[in-house]
PDB file of N, CA and C in Angstrom:
ATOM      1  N   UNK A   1       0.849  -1.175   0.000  1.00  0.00           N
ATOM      2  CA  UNK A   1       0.000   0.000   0.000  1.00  0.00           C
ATOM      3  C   UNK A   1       0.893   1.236   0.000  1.00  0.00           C
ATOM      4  N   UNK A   2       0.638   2.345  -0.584  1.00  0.00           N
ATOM      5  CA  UNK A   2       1.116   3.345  -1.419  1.00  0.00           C
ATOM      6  C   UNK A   2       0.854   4.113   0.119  1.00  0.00           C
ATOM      7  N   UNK A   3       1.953   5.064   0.570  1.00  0.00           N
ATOM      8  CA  UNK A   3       1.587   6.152   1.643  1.00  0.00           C
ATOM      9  C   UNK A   3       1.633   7.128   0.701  1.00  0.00           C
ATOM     10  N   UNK A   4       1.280   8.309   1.920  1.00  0.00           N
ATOM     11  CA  UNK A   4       0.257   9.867   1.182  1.00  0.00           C
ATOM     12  C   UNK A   4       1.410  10.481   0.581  1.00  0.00           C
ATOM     13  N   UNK A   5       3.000  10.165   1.058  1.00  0.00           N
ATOM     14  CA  UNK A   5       4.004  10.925   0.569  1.00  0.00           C
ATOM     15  C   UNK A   5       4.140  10.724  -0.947  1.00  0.00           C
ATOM     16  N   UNK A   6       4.091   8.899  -0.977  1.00  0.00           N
ATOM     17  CA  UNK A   6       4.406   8.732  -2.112  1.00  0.00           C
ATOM     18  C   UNK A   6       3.413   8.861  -3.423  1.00  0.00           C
ATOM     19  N   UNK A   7       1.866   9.021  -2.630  1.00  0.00           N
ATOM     20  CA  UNK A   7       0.808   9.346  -3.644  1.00  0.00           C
ATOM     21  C   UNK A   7       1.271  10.713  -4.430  1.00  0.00           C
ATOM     22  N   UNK A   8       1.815  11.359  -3.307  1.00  0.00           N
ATOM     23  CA  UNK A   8       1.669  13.384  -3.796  1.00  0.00           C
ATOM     24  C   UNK A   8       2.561  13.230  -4.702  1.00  0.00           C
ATOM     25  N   UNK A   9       3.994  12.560  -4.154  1.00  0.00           N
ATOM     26  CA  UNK A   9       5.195  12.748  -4.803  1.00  0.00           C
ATOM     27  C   UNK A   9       5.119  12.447  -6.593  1.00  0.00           C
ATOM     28  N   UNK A  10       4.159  11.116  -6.436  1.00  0.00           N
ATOM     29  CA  UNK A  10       3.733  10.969  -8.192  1.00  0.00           C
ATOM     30  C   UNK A  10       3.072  11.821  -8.558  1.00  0.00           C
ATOM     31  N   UNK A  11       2.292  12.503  -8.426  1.00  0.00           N
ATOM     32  CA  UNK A  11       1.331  13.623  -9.199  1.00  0.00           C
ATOM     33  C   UNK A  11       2.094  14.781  -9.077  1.00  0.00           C
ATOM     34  N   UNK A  12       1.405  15.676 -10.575  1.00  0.00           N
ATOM     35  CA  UNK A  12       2.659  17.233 -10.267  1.00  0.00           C
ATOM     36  C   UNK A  12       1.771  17.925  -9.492  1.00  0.00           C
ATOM     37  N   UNK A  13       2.415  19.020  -9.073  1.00  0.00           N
ATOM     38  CA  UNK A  13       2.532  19.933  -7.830  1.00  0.00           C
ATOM     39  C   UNK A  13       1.070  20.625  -7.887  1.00  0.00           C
ATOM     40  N   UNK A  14       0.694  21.163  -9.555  1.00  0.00           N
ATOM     41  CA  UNK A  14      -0.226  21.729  -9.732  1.00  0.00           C
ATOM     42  C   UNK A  14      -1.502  20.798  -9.767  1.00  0.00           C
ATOM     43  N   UNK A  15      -1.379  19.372  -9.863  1.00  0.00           N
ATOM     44  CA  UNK A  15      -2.578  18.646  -9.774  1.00  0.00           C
ATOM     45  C   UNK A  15      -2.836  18.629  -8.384  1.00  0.00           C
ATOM     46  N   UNK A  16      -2.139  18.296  -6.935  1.00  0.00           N
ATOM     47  CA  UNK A  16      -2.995  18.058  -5.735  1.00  0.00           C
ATOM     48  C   UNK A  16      -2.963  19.744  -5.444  1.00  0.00           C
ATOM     49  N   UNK A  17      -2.455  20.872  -5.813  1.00  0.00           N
ATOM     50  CA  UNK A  17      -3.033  21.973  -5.142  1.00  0.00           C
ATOM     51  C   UNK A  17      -4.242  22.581  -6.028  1.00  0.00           C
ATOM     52  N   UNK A  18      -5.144  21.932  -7.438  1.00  0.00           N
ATOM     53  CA  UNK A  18      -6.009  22.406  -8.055  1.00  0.00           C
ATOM     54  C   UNK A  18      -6.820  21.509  -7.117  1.00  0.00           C
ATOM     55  N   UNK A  19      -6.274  19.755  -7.021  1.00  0.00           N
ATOM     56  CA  UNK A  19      -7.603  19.198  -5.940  1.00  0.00           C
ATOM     57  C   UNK A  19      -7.660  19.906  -4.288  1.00  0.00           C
ATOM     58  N   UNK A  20      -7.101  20.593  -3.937  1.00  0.00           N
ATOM     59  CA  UNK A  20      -6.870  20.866  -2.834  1.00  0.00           C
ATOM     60  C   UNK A  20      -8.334  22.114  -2.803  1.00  0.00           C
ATOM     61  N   UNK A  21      -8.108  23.038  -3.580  1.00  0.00           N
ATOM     62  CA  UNK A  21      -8.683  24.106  -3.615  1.00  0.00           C
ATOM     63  C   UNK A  21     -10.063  23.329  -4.367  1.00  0.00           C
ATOM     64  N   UNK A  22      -9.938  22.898  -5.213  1.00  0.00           N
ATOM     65  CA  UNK A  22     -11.207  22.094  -5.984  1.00  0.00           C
ATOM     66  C   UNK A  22     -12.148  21.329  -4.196  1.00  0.00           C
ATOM     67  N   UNK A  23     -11.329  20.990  -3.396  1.00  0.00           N
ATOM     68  CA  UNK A  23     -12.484  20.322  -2.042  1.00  0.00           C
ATOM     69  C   UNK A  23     -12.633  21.457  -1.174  1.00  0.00           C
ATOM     70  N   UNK A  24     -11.716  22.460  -1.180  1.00  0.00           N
ATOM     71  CA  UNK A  24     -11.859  23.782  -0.135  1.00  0.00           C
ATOM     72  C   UNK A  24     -13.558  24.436  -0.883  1.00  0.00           C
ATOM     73  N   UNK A  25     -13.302  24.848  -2.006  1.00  0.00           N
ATOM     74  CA  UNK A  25     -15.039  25.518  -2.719  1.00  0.00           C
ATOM     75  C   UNK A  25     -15.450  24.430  -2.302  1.00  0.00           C
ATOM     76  N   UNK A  26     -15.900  23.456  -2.910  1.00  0.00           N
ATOM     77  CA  UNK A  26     -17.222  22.292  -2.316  1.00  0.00           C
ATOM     78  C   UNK A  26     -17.262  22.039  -1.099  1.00  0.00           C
ATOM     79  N   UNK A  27     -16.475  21.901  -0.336  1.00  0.00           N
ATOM     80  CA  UNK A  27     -17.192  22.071   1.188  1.00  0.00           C
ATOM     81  C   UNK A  27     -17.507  23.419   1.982  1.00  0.00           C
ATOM     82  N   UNK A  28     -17.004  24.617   0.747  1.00  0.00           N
ATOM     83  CA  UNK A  28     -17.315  26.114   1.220  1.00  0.00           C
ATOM     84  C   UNK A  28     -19.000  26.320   1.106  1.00  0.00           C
ATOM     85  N   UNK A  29     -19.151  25.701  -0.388  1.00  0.00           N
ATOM     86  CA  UNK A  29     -20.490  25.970  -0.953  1.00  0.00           C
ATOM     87  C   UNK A  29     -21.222  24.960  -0.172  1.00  0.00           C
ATOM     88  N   UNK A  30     -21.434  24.067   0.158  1.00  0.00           N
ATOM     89  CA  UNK A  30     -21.860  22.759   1.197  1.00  0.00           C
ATOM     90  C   UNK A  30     -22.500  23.497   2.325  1.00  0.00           C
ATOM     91  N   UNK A  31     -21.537  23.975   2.957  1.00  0.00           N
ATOM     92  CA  UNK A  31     -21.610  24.647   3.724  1.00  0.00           C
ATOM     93  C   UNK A  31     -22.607  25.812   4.194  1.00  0.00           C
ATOM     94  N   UNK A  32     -22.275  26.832   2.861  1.00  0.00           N
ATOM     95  CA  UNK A  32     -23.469  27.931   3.290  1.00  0.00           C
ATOM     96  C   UNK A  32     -24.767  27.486   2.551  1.00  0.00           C
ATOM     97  N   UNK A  33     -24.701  26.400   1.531  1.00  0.00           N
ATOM     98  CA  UNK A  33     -26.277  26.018   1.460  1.00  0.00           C
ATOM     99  C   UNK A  33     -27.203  25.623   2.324  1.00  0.00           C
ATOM    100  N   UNK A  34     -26.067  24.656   3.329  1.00  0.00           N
ATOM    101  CA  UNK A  34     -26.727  24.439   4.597  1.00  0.00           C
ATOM    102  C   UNK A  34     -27.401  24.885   5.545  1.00  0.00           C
ATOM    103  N   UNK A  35     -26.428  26.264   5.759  1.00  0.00           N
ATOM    104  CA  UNK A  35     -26.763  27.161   6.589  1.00  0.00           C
ATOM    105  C   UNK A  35     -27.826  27.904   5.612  1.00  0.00           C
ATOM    106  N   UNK A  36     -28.086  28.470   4.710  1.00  0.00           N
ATOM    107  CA  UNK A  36     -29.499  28.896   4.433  1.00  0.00           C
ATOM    108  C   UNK A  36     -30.668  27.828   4.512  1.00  0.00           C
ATOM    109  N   UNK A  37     -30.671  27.038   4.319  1.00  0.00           N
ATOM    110  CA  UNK A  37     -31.575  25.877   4.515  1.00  0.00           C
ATOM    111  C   UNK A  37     -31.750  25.902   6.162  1.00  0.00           C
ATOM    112  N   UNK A  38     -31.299  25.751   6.785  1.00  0.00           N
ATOM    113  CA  UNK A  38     -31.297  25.828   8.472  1.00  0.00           C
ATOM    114  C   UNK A  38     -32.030  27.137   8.553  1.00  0.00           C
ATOM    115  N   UNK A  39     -31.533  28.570   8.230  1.00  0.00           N
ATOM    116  CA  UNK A  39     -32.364  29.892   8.418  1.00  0.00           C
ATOM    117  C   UNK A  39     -33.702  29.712   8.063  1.00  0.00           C
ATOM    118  N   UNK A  40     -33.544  28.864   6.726  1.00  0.00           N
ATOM    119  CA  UNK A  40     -35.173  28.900   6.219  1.00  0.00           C
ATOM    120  C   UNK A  40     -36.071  28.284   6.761  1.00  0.00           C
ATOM    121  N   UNK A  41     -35.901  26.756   7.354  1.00  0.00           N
ATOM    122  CA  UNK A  41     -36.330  26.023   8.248  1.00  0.00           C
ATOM    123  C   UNK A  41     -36.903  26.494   9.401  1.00  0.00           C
ATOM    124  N   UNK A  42     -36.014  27.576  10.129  1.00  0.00           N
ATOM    125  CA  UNK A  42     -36.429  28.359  11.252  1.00  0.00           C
ATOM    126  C   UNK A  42     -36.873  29.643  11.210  1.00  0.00           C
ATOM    127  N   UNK A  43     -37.422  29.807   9.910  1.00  0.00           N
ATOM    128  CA  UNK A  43     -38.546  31.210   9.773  1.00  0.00           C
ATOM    129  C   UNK A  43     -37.567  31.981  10.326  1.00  0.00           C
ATOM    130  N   UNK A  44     -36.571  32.358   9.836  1.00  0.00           N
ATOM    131  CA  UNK A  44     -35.147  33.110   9.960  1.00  0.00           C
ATOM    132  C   UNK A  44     -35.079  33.637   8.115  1.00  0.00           C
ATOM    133  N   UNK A  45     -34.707  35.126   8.133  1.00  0.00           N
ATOM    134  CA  UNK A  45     -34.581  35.542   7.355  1.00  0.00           C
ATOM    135  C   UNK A  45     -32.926  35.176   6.590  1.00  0.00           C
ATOM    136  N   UNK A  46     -33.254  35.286   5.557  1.00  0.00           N
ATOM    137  CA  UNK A  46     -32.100  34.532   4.715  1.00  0.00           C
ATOM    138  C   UNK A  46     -31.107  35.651   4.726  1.00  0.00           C
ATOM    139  N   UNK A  47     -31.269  36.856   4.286  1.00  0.00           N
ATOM    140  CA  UNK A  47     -29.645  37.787   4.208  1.00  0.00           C
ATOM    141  C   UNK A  47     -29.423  38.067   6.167  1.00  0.00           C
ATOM    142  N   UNK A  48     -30.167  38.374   6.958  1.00  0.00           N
ATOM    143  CA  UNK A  48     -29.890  38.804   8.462  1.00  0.00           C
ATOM    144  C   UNK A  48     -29.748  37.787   9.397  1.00  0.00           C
ATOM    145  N   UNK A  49     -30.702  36.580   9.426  1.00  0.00           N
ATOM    146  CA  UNK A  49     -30.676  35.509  10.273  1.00  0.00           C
ATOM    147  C   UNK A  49     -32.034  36.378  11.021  1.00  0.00           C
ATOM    148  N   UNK A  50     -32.960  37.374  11.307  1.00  0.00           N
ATOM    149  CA  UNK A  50     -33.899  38.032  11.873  1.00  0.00           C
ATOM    150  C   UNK A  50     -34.795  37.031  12.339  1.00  0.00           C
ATOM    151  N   UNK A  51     -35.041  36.492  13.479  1.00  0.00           N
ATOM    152  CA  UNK A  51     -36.544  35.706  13.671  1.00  0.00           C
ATOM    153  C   UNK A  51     -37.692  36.197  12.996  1.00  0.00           C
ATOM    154  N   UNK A  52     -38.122  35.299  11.981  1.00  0.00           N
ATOM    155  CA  UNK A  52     -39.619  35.826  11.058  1.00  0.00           C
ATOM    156  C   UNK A  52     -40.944  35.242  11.534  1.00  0.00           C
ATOM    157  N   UNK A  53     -40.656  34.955  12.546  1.00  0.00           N
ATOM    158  CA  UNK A  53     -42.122  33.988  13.366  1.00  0.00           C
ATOM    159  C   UNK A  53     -43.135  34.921  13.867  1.00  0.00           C
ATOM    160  N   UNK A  54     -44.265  34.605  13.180  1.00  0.00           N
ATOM    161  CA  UNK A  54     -45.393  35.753  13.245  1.00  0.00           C
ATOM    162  C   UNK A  54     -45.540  37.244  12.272  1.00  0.00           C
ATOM    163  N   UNK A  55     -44.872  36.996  11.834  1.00  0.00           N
ATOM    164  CA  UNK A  55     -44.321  38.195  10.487  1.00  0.00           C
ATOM    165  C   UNK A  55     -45.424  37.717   9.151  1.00  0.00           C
ATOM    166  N   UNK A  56     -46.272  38.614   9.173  1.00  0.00           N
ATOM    167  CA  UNK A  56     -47.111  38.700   8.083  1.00  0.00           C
ATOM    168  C   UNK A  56     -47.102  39.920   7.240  1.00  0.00           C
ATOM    169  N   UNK A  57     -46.288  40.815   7.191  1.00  0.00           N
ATOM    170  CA  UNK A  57     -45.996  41.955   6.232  1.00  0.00           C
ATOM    171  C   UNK A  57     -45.122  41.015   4.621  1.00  0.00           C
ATOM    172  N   UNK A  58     -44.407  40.515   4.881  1.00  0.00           N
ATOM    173  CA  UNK A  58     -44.240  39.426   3.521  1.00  0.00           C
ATOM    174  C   UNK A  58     -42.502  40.649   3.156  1.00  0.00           C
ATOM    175  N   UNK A  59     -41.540  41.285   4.287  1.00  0.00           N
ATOM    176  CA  UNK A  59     -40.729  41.724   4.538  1.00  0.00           C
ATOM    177  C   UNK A  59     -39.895  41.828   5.612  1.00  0.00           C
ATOM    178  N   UNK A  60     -38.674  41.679   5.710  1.00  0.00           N
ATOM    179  CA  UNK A  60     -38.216  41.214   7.065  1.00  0.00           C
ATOM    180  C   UNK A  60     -37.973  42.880   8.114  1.00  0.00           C
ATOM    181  N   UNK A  61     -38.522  43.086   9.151  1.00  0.00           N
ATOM    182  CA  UNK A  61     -38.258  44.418   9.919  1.00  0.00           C
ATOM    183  C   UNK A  61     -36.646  44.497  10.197  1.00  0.00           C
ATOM    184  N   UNK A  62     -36.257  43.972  10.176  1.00  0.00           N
ATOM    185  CA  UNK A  62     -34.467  44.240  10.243  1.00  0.00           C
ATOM    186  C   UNK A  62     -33.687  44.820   9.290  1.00  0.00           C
ATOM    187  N   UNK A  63     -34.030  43.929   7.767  1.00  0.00           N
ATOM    188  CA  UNK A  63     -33.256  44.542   6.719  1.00  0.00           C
ATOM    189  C   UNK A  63     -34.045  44.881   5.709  1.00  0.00           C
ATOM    190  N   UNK A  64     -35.136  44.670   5.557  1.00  0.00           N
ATOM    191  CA  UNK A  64     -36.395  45.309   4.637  1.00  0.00           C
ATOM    192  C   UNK A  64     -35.959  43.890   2.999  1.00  0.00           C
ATOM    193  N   UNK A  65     -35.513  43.150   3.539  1.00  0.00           N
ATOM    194  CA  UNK A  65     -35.524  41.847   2.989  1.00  0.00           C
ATOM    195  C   UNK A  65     -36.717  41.027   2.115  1.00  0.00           C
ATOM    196  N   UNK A  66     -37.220  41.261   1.295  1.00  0.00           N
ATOM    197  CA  UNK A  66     -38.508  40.511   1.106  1.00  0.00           C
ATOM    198  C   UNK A  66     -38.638  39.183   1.064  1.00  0.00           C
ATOM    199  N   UNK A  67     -39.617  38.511   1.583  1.00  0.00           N
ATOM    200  CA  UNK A  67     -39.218  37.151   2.580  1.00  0.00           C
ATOM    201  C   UNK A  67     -39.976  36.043   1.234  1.00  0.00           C
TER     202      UNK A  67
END
């Protein structure tokens, strides 16, 4: 079995730092989809995080956000 030195050492320099940055965005974007999905879930406004519970104007009072 191949260790991690000798995996990197075969590939050039610019292939594991394009995969490097190629998994840094996808777990960046992962990430804040999540977290809007969680805001939305909790009647939380999407640009402020504002509690929207009981909010029937169809705009958020914090950032004038339309919900």
């Amino acid at each position: 079995m191949l260790s991690v030195v000798a995996i990197l050492a075969s590939r050039p320099l610019w292939a594991v730092a394009l995969q490097s940055a190629l998994i840094t965005v996808c777990a960046t974007l992962l990430a804040s989809v999540a977290l809007s999905l969680r805001k939305r879930r909790r009647k939380r406004c999407r640009t402020c995080g504002h509690d929207l519970t009981g909010n029937v104007s169809g705009r958020c009072p914090e950032c004038g956000e339309p919900i």
